[in-house]
Protein backbone atom coordinates (compact mmCIF):
# COMPACT_ATOMS: atom_id res chain seq x y z
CA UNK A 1 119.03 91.88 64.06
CA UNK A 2 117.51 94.96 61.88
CA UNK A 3 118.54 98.63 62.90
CA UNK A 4 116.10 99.53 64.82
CA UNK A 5 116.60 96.60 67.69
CA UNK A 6 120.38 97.47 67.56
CA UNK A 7 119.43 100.75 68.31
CA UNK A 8 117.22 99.42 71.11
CA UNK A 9 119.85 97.47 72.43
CA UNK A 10 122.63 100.09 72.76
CA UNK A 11 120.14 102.57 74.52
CA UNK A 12 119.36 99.60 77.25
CA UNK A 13 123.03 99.32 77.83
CA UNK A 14 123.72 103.30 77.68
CA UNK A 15 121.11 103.29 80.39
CA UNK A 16 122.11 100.80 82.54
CA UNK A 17 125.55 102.14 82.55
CA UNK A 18 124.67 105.27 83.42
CA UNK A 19 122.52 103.87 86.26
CA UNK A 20 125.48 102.46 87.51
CA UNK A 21 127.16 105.37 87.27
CA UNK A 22 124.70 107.83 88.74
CA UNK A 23 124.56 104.82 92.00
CA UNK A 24 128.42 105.14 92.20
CA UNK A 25 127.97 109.06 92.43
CA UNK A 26 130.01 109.82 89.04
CA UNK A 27 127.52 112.65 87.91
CA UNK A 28 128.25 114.17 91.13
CA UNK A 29 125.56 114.77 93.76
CA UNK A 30 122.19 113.81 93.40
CA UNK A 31 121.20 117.27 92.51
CA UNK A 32 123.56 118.01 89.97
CA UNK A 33 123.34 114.53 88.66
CA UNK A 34 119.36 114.77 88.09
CA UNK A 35 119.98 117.93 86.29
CA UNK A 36 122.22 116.08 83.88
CA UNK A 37 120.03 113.75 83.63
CA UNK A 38 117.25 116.18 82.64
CA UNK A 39 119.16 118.00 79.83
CA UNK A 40 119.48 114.79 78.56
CA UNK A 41 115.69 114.48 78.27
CA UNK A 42 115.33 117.99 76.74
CA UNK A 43 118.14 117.53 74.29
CA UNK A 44 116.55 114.12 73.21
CA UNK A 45 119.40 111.76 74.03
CA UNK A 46 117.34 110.35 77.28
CA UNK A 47 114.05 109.28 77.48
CA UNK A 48 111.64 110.10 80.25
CA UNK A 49 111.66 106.33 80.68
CA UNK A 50 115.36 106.64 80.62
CA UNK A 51 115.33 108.88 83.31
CA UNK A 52 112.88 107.37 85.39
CA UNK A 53 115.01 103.84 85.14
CA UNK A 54 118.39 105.57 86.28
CA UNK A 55 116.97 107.89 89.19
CA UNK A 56 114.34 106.46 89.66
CA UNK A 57 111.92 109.53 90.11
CA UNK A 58 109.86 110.31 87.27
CA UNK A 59 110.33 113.27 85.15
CA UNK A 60 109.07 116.74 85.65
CA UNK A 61 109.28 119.48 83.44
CA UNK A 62 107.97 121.96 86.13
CA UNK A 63 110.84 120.34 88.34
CA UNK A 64 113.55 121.94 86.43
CA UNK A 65 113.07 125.14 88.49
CA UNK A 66 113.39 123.62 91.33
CA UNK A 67 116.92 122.11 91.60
């Protein structure tokens, strides 16, 4: 397996266990756990993909103002 599918692979299962943990409510409430979320996107450790997968609402920049 080169790098760049290891790399692949760990962000899949980062994901999916933060999905799980966003559905068990360990980022808190939905509010506060989308805004997570979304500093992840801005910092570049989640991708808009990412985020899409674990809250399943796609992401806004213009929505960051509003929660």
């Amino acid at each position: 397996m080169n790098l760049q599918a290891m790399i692949a692979e760990v962000q899949r299962e980062l994901i999916e266990s933060w999905k799980n943990q966003y559905n068990w409510g360990w980022f808190g409430k939905k509010e506060e756990a989308n805004l997570t979320f979304r500093s992840y996107v801005q910092q570049g450790i989640l991708s808009k993909e990412g985020y899409k997968e674990i809250t399943g609402e796609d992401y806004n920049e213009t929505s960051l103002n509003k929660s």
